[in-house]
Protein backbone atom coordinates (compact mmCIF):
# COMPACT_ATOMS: atom_id res chain seq x y z
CA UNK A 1 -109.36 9.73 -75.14
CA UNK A 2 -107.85 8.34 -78.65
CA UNK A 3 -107.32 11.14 -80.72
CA UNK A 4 -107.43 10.15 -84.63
CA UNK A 5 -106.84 12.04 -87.52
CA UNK A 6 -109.60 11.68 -90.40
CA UNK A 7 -109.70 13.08 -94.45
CA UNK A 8 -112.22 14.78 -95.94
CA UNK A 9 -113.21 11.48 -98.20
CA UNK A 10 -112.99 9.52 -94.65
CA UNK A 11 -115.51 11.78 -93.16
CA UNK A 12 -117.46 11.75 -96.29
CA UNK A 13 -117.33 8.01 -96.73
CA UNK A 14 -118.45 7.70 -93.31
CA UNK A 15 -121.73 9.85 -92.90
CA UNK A 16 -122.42 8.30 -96.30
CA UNK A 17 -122.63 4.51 -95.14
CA UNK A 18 -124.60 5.95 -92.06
CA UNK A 19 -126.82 8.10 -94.37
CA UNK A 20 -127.48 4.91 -96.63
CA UNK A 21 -128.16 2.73 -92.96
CA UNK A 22 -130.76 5.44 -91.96
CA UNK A 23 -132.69 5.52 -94.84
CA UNK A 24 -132.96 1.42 -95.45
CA UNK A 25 -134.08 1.38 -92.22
CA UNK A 26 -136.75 3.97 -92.57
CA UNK A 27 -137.68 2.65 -95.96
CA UNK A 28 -138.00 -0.38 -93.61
CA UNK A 29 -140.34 1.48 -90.92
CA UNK A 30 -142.39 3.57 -93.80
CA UNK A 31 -145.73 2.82 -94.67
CA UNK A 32 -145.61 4.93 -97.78
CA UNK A 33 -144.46 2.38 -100.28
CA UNK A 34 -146.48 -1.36 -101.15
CA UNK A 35 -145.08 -4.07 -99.18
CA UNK A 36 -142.37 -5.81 -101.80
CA UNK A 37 -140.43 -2.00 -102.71
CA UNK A 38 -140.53 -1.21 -99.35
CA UNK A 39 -138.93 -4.52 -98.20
CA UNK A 40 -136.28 -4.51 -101.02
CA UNK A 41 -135.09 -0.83 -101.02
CA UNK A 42 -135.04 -0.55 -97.56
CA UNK A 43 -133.08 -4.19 -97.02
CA UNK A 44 -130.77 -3.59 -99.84
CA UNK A 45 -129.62 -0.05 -98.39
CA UNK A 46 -129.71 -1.60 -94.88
CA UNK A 47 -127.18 -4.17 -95.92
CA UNK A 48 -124.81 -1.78 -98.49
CA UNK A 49 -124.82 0.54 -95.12
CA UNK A 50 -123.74 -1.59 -92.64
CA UNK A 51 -122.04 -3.70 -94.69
CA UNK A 52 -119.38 -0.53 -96.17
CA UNK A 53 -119.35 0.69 -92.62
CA UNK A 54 -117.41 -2.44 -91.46
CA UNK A 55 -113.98 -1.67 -93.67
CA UNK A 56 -114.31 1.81 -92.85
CA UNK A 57 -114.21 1.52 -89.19
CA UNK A 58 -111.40 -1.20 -89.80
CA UNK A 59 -109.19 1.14 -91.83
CA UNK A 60 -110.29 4.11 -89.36
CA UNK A 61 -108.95 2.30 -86.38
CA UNK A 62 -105.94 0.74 -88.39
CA UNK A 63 -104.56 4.24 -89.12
CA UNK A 64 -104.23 4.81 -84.80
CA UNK A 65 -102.71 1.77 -84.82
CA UNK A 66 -100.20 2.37 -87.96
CA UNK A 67 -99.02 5.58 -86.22
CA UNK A 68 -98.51 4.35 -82.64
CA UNK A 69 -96.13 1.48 -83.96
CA UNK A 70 -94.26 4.10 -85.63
CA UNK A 71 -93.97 5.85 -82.62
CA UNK A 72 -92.65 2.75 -80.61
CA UNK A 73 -90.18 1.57 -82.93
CA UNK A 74 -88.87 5.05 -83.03
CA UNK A 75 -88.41 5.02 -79.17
C-alpha cells in the first residue's frame, strides 16, 4: 500500500470538489427545481467538481512521487 502524506487544506480541498460533484449530480437527479435551474446548477457544479478534482489528484500523486526521487538520489 502507498502511504501519502496529506495537509489539512489538501484534505479540505478534496472533500470539497467531491462535495461540489455530489450535489451537481443530485441537482441533476432532483425533481424539486423547473427543468432549465435544475439543468444549469446541477451541470455547472458537476463540471467545477470534477473538473478541480483533476489537479488535485495530480498534485496528490506528484507529492509520492517528489519524495521517492529524493529518496533514490540519496541512495
Amino acid at each position: 500500500m502507498i502511504e501519502r502524506k496529506l495537509s489539512i487544506i489538501d484534505i479540505i480541498l478534496v472533500a470539497g470538489t467531491r462535495v461540489a460533484l455530489g450535489i451537481g449530480v443530485g441537482l441533476l437527479l432532483s425533481r424539486r427545481l423547473n427543468d432549465g435551474e435544475r439543468k444549469g446548477a446541477g451541470l455547472a457544479l458537476a463540471v467545477v467538481g470534477g473538473l478541480t478534482t483533476i489537479p488535485l489528484a495530480i498534485g496528490i500523486i506528484g507529492k509520492n512521487d517528489i519524495e521517492r526521487t529524493k529518496l533514490r538520489s540519496a541512495a
